[in-house]
C-alpha atoms as a PDB file:
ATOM      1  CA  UNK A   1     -11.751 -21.750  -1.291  1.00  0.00           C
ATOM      2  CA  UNK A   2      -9.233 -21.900   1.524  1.00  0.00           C
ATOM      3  CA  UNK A   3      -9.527 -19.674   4.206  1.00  0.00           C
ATOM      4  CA  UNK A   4      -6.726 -18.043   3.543  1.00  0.00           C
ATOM      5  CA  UNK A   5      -7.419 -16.713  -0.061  1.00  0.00           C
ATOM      6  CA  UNK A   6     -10.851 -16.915   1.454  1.00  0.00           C
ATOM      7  CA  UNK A   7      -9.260 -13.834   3.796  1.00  0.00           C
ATOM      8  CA  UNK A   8      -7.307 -11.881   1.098  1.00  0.00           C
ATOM      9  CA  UNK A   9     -10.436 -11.514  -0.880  1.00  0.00           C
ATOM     10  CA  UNK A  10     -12.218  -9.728   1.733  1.00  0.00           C
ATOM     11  CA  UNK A  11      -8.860  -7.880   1.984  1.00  0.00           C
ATOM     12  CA  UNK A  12      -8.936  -6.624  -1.337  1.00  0.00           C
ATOM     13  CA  UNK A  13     -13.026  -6.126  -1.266  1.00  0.00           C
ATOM     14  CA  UNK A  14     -11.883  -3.710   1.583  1.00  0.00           C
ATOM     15  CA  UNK A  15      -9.277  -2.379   0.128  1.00  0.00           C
ATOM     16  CA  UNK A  16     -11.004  -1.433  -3.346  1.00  0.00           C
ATOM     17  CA  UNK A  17     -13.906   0.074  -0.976  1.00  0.00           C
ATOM     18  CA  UNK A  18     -11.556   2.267   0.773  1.00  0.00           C
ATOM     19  CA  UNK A  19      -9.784   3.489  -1.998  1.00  0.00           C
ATOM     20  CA  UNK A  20     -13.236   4.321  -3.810  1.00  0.00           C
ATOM     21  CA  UNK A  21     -13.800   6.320  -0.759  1.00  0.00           C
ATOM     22  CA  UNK A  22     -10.479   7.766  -0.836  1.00  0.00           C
ATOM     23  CA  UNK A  23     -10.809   9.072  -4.252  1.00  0.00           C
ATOM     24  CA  UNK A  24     -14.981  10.181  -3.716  1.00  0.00           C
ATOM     25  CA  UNK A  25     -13.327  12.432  -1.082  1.00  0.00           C
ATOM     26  CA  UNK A  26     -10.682  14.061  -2.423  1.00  0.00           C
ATOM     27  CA  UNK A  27     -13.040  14.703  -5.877  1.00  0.00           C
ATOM     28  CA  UNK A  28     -15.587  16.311  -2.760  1.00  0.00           C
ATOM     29  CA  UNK A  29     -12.868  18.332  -1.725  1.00  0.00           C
ATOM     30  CA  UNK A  30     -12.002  19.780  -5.079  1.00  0.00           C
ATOM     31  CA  UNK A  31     -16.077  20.867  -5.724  1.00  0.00           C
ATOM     32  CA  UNK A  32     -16.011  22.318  -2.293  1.00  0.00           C
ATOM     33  CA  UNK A  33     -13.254  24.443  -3.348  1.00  0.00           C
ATOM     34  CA  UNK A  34     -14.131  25.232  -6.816  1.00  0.00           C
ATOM     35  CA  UNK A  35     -17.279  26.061  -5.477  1.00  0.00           C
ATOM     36  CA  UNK A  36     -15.652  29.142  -3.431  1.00  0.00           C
ATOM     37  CA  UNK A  37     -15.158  30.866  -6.728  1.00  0.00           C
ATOM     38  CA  UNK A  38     -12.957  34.246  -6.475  1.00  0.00           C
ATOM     39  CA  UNK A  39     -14.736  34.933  -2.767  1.00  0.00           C
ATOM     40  CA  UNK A  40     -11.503  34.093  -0.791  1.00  0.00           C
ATOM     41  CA  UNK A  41      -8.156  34.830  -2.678  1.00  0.00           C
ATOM     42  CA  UNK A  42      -6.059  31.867  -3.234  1.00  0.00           C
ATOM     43  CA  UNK A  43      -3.459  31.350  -0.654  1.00  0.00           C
ATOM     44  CA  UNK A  44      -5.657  32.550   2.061  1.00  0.00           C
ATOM     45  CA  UNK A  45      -8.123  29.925   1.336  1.00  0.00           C
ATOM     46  CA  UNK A  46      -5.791  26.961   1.401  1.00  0.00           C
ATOM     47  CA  UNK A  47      -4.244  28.796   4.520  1.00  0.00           C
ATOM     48  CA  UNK A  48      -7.453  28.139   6.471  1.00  0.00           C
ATOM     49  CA  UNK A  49      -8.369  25.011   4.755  1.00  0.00           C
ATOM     50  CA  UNK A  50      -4.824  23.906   5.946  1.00  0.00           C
ATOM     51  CA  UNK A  51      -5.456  25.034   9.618  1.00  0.00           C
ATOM     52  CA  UNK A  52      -8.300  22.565  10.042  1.00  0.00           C
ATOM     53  CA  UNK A  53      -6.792  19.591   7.450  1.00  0.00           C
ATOM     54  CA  UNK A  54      -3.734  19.802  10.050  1.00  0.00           C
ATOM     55  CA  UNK A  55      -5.603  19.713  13.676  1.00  0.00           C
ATOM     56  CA  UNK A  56      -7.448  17.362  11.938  1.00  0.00           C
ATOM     57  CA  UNK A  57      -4.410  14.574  11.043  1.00  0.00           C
ATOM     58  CA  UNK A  58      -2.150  15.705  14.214  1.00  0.00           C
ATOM     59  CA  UNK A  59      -5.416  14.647  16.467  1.00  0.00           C
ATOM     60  CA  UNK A  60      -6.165  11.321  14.341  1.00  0.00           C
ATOM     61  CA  UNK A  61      -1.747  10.628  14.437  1.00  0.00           C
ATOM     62  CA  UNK A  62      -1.500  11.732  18.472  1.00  0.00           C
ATOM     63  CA  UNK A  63      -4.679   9.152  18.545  1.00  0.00           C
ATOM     64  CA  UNK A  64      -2.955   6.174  17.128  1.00  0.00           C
ATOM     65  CA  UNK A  65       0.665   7.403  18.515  1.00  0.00           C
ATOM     66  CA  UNK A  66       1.938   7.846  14.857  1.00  0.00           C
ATOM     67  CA  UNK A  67       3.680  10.889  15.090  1.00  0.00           C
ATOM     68  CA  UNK A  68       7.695   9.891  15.501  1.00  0.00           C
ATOM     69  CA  UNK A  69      10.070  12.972  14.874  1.00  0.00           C
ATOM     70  CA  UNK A  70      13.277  11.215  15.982  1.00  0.00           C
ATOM     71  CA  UNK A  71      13.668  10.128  12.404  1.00  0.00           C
ATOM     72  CA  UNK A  72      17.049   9.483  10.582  1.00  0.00           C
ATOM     73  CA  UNK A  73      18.676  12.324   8.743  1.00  0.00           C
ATOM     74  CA  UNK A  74      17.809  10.674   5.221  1.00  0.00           C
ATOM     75  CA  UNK A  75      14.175  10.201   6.033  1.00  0.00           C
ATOM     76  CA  UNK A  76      13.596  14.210   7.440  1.00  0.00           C
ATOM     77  CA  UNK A  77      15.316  15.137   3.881  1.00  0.00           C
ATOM     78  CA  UNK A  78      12.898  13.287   1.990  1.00  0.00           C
ATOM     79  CA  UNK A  79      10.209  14.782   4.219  1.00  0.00           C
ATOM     80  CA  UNK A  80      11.444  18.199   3.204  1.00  0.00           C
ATOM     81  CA  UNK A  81      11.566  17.453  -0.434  1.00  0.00           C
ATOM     82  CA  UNK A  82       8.432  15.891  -0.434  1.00  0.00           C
ATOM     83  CA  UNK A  83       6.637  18.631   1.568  1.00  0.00           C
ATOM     84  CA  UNK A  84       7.851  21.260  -0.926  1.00  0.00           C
ATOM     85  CA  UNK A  85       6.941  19.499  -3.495  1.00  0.00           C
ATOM     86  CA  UNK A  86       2.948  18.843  -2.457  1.00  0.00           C
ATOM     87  CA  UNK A  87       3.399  22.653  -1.512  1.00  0.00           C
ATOM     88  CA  UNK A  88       4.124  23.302  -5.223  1.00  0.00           C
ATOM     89  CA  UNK A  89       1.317  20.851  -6.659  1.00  0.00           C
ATOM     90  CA  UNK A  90      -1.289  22.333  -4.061  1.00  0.00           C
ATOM     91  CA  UNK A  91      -0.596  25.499  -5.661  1.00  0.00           C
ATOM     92  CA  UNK A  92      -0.656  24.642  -8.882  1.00  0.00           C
ATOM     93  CA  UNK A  93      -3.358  21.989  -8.567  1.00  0.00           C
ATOM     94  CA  UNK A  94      -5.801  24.620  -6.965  1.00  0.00           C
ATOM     95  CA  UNK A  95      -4.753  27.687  -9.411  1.00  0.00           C
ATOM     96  CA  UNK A  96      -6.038  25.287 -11.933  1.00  0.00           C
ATOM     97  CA  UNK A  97      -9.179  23.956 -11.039  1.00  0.00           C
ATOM     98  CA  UNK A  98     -10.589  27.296 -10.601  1.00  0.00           C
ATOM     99  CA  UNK A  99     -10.467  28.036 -14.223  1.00  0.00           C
ATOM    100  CA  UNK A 100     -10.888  24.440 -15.837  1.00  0.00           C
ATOM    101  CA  UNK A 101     -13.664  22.532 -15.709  1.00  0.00           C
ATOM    102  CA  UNK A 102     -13.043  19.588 -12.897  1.00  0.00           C
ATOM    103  CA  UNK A 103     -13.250  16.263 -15.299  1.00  0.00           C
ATOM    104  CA  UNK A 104     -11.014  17.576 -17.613  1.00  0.00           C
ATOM    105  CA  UNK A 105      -8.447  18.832 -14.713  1.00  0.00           C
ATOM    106  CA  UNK A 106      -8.823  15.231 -13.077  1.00  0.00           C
ATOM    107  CA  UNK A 107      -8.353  13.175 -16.134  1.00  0.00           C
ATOM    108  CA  UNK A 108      -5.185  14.943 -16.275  1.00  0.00           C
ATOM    109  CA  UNK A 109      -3.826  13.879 -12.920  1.00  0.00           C
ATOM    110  CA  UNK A 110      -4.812  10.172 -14.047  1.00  0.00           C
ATOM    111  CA  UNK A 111      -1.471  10.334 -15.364  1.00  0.00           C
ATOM    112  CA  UNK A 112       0.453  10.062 -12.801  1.00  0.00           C
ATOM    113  CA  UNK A 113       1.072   6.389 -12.726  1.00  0.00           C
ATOM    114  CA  UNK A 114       2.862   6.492 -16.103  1.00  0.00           C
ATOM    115  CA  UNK A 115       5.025   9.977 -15.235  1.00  0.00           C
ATOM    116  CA  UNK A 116       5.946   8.236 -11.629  1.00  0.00           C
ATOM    117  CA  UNK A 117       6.874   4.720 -13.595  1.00  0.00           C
ATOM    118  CA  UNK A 118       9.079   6.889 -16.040  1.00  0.00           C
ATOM    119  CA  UNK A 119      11.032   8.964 -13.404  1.00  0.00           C
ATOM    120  CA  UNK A 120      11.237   6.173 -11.472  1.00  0.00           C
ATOM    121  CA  UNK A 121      12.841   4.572 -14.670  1.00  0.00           C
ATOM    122  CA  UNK A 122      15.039   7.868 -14.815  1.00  0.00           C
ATOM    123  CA  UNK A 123      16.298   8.752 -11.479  1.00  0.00           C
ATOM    124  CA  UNK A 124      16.414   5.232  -9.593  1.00  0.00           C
ATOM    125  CA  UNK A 125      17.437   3.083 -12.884  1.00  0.00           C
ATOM    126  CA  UNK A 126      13.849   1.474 -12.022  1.00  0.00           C
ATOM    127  CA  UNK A 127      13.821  -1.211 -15.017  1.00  0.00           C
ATOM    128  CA  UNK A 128      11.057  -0.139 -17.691  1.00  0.00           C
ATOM    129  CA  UNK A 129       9.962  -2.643 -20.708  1.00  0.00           C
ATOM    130  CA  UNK A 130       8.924  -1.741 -23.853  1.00  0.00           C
ATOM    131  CA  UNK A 131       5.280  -2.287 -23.089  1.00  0.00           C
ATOM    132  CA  UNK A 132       5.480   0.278 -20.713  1.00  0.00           C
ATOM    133  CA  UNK A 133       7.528   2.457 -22.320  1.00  0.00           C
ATOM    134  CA  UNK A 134       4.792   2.172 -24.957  1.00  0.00           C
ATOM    135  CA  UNK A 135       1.957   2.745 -22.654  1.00  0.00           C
ATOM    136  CA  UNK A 136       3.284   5.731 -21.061  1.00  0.00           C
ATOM    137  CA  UNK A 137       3.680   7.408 -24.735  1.00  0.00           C
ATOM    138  CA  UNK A 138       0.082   6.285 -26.239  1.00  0.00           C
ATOM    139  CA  UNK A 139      -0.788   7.981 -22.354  1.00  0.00           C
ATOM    140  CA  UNK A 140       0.685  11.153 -23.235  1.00  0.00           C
ATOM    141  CA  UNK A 141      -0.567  11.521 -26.033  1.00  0.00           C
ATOM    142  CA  UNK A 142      -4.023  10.983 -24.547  1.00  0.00           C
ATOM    143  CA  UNK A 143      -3.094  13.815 -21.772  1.00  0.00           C
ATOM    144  CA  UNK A 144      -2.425  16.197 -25.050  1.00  0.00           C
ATOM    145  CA  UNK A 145      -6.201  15.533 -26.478  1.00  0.00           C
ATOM    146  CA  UNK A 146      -7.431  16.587 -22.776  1.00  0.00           C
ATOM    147  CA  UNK A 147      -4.758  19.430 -22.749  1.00  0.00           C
ATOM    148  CA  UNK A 148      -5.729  20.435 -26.861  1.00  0.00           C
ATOM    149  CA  UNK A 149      -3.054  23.796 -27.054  1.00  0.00           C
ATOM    150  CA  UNK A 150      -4.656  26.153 -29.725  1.00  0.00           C
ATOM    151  CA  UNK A 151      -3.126  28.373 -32.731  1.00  0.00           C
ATOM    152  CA  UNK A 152      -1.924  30.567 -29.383  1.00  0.00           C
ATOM    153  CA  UNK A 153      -0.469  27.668 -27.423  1.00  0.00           C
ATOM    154  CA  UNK A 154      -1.361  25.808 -24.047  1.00  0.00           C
ATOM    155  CA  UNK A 155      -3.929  27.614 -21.799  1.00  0.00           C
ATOM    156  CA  UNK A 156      -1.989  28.797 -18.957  1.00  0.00           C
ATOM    157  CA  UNK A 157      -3.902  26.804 -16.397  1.00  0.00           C
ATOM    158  CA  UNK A 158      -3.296  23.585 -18.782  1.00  0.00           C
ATOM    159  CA  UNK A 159       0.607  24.230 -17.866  1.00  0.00           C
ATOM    160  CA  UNK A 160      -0.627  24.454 -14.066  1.00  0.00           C
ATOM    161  CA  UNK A 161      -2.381  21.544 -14.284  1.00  0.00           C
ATOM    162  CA  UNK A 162       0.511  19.729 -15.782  1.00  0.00           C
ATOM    163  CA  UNK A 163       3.279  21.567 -13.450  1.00  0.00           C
ATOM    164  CA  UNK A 164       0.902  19.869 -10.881  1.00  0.00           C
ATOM    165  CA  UNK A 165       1.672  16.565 -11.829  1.00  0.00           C
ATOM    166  CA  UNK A 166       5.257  17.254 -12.271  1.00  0.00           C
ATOM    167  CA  UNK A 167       5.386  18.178  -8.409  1.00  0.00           C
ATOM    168  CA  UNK A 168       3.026  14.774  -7.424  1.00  0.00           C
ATOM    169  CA  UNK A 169       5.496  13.085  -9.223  1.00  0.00           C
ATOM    170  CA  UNK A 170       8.361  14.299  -7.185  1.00  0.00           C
ATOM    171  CA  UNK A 171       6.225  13.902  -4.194  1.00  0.00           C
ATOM    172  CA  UNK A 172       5.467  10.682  -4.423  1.00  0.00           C
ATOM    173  CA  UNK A 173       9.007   9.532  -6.140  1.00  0.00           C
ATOM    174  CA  UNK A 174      10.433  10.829  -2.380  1.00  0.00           C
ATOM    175  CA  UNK A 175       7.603   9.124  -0.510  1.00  0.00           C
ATOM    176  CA  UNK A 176       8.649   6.082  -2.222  1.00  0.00           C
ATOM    177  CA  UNK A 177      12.361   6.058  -0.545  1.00  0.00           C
ATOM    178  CA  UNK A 178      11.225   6.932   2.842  1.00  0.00           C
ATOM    179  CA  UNK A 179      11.933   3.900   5.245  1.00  0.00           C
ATOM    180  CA  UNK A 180       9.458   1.923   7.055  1.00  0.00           C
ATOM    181  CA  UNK A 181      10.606   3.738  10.587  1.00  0.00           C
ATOM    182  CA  UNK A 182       8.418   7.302   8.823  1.00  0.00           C
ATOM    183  CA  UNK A 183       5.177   6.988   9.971  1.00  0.00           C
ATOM    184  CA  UNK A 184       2.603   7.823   6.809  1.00  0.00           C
ATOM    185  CA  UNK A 185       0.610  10.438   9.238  1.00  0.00           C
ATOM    186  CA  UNK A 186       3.916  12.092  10.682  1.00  0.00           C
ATOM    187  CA  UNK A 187       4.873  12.421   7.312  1.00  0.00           C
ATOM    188  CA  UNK A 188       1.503  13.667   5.974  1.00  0.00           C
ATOM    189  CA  UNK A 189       1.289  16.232   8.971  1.00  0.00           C
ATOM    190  CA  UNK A 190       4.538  18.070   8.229  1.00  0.00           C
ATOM    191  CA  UNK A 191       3.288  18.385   4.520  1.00  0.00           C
ATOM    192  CA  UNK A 192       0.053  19.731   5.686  1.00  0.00           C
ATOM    193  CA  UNK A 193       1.699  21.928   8.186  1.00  0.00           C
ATOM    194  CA  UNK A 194       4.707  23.196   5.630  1.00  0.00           C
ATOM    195  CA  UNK A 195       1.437  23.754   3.479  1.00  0.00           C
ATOM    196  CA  UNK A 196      -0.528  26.113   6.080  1.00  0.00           C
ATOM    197  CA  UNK A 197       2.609  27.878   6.968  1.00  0.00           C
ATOM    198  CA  UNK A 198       3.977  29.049   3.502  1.00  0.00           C
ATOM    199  CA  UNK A 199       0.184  29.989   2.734  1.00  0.00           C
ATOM    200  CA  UNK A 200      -0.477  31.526   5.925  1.00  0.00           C
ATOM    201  CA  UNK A 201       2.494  33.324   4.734  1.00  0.00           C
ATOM    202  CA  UNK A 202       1.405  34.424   1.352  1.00  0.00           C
ATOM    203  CA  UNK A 203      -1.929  35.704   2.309  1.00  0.00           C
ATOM    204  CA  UNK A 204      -0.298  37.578   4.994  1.00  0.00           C
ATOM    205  CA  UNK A 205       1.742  39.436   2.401  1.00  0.00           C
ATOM    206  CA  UNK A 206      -1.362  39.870   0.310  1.00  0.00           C
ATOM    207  CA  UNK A 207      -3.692  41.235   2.688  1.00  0.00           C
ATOM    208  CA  UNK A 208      -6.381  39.493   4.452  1.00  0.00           C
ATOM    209  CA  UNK A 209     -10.469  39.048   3.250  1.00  0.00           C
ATOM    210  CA  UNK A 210     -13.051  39.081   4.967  1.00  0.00           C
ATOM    211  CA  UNK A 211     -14.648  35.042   4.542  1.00  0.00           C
ATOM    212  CA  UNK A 212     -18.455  34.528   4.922  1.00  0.00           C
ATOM    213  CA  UNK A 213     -19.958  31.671   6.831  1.00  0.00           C
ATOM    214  CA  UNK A 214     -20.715  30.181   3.403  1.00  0.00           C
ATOM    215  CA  UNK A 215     -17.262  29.904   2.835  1.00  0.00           C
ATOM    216  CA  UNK A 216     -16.094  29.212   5.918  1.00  0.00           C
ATOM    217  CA  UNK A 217     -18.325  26.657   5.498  1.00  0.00           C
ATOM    218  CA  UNK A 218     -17.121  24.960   2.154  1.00  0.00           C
ATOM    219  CA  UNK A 219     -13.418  25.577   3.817  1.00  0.00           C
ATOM    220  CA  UNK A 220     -14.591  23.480   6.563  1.00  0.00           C
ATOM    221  CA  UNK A 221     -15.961  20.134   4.563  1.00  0.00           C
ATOM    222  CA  UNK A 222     -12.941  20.767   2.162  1.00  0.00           C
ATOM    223  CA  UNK A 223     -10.944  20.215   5.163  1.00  0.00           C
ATOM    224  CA  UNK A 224     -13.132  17.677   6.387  1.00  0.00           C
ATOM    225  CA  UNK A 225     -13.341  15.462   2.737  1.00  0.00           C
ATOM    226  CA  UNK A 226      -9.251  16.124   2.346  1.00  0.00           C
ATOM    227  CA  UNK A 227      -8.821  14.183   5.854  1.00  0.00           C
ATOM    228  CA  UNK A 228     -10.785  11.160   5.243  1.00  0.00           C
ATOM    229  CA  UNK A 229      -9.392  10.869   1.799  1.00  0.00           C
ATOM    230  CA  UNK A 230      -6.207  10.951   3.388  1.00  0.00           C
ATOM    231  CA  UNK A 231      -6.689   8.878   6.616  1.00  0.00           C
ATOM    232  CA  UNK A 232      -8.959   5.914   3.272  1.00  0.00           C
ATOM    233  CA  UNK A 233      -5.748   6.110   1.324  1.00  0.00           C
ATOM    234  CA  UNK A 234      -3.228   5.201   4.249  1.00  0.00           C
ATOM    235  CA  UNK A 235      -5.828   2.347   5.314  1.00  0.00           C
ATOM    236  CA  UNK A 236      -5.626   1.245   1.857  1.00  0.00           C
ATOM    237  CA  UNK A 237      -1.944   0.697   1.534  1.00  0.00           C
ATOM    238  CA  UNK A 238      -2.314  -1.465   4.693  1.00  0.00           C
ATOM    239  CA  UNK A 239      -5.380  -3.402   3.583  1.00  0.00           C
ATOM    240  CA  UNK A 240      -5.075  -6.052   0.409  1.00  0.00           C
ATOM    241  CA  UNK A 241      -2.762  -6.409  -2.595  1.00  0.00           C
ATOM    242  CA  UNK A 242      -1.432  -3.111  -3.939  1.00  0.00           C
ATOM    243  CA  UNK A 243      -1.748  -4.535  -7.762  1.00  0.00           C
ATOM    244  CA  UNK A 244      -5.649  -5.162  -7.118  1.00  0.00           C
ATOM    245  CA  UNK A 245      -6.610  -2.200  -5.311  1.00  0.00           C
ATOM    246  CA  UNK A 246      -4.727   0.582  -6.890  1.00  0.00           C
ATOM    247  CA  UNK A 247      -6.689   0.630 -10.142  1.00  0.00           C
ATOM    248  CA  UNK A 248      -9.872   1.942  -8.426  1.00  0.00           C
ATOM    249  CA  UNK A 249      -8.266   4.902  -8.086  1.00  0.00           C
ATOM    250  CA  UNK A 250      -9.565   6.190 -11.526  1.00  0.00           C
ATOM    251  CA  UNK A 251     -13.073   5.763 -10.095  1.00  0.00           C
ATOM    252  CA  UNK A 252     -11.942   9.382  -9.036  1.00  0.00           C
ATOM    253  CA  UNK A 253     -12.471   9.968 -12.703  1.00  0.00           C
ATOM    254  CA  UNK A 254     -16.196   9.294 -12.863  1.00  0.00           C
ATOM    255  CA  UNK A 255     -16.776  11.415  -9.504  1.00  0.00           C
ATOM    256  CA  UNK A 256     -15.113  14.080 -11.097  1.00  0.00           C
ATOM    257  CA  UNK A 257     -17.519  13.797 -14.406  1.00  0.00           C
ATOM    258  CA  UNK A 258     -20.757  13.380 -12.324  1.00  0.00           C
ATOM    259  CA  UNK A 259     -19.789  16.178  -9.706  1.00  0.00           C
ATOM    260  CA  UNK A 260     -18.731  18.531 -12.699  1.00  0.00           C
ATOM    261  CA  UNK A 261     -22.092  18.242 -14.397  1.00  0.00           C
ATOM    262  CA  UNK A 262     -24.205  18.333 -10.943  1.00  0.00           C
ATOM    263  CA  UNK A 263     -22.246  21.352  -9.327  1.00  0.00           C
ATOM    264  CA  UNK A 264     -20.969  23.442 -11.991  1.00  0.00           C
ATOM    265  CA  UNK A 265     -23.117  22.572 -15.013  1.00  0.00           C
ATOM    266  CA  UNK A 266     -20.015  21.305 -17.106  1.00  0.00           C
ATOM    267  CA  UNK A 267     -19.469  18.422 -19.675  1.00  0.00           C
ATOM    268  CA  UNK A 268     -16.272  17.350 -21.245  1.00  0.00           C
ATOM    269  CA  UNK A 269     -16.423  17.438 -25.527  1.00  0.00           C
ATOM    270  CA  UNK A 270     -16.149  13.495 -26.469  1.00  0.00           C
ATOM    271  CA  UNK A 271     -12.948  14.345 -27.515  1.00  0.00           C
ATOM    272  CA  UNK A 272     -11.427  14.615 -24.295  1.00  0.00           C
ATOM    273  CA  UNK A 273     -13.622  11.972 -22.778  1.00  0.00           C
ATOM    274  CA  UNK A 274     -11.342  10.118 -25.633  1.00  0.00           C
ATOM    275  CA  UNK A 275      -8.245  11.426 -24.033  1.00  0.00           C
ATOM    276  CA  UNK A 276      -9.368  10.876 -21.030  1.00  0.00           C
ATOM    277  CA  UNK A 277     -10.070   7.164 -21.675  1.00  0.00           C
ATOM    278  CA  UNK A 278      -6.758   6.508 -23.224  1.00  0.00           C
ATOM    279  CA  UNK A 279      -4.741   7.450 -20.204  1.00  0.00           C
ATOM    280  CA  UNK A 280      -6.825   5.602 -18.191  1.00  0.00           C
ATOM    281  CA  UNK A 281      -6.889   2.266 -20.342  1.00  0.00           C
ATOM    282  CA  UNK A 282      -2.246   2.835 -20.346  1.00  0.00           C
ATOM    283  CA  UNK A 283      -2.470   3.728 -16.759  1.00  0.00           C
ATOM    284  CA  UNK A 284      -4.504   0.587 -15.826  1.00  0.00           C
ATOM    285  CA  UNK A 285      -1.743  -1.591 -17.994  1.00  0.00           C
ATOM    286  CA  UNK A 286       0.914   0.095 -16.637  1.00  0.00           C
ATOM    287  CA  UNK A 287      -0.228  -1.101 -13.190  1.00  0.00           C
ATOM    288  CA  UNK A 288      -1.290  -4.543 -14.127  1.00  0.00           C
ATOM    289  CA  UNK A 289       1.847  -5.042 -15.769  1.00  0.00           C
ATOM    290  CA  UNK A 290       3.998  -4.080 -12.716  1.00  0.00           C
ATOM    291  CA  UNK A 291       2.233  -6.535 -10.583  1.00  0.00           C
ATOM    292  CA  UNK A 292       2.783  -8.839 -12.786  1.00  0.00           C
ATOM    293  CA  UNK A 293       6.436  -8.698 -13.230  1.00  0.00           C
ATOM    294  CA  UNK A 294       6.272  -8.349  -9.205  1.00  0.00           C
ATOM    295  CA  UNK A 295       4.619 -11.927  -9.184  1.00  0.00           C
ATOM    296  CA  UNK A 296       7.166 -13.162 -11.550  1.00  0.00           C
ATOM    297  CA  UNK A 297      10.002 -12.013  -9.578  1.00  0.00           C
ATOM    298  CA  UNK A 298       8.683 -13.570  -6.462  1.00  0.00           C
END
């Protein structure tokens, strides 16, 4: 072995380790929250969640000397867009995963590879073959066996779960055009501070709780486990080949399932586990087959 692909495979053994720890700690972050039950009302809890999430990335960013707000006109509008857009899926996302059980809620979000390749498709002209194009329907169909509407229709906090992906989708789409002179952390700290602000707002207008140390408590490793998967991610997109590494990201997945059973006693019925495994198995193509197409275009 050269040393050369000698050094790209610790790369990507790095990479796929940081991105397993990316995903362990946002899963940790979503049982820490789940676990708060109906104690602290909604916006208020991701209001103080959000206060220590954003000290949190503007100390780790003024650290490194990553925060750059002389930006050009274009980026700061796709900062905007993509800020309201994570404000929506927090929302959403959280509304959610109080009611439904976290696997199931999870294995939902696994399809976001195969919305962002279609809109990507749809709004940049992105090409799309027909495997894909296959893939992302034999996915959606998998996302319906998690979802399962009954004689009455889709559970209302199915519809948030998949209005959550909707606004990751847009999120990321925008991410995707920023230019390389956004910094990832100056970005990711006006998203968690549009986040704080709009749900300081909310729970202003609401009225305030008090919060027990217990929940202070699971606010503060929430924060805490929402950081470092943030601050694993970014050192993943600078660490190894995109194509090998991004597939770990369903090992989110299996955190989810073990975490769901160990915390809140709950088990997904085989046939979403069969839904669940479907979008997995089209998401993983859809990524192998864009990094293949990437190496044939080199």
């Amino acid at each position: 072995m050269t040393p050369d692909a000698s050094l790209r495979r610790s790369d990507n053994l790095r990479g796929a380790g940081l991105m397993m720890l990316s995903m362990a700690a946002f899963t940790l972050n979503d049982t820490a929250i789940k676990a708060l039950g109906d104690s602290v009302p909604l916006a208020q809890a991701i209001f103080l969640r959000g206060v220590m999430s954003t000290a949190l990335i503007y100390l780790a960013a003024r650290h490194i000397g990553a925060i750059r707000l002389n930006l050009p006109r274009r980026d700061w509008a796709l900062i905007v867009l993509r800020s309201l857009a994570d404000l929506g899926a927090t929302f959403l996302f959280l509304a959610a995963l109080m009611r439904m059980p976290l696997a199931n809620l999870t294995a939902i979000l696994q399809a976001l590879p195969l919305t962002v390749a279609l809109a990507a498709a749809l709004v940049f002209g992105e090409p799309l073959g027909w495997r894909r194009l296959a893939a992302i329907a034999i996915g959606f169909v998998g996302v319906m066996l998690i979802v399962r509407p009954g004689p009455g229709g889709f559970d209302i906090h199915a519809l948030y779960a998949l209005g959550a992906v909707g606004f990751v989708t847009i999120r990321d789409l925008a991410a995707r055009r920023l230019s390389p002179a956004a910094p990832s952390m100056t970005v990711a700290l006006v998203g968690a501070a549009v986040i704080m602000l709009a749900s300081g707002l909310l729970a202003a207008m609401q009225g305030w709780q008090p919060v027990g140390r217990t929940d202070l408590g699971l606010l503060a490793l929430a924060a805490v486990f929402i950081f470092a998967g943030y601050l694993a991610s970014v050192m993943t997109m600078r660490v190894g080949e995109i194509g090998l590494v991004a597939p770990f990201r369903y090992t989110g997945l299996i955190w989810a399932l073990v975490l769901g059973w160990l915390v809140f006693g709950d088990w997904p019925t085989p046939l979403t586990l069969f839904g669940a495994a479907i979008v997995v198995a089209t998401g993983l193509f859809t990524l192998l087959r864009e990094r293949a197409l990437a190496r044939q275009a080199r």
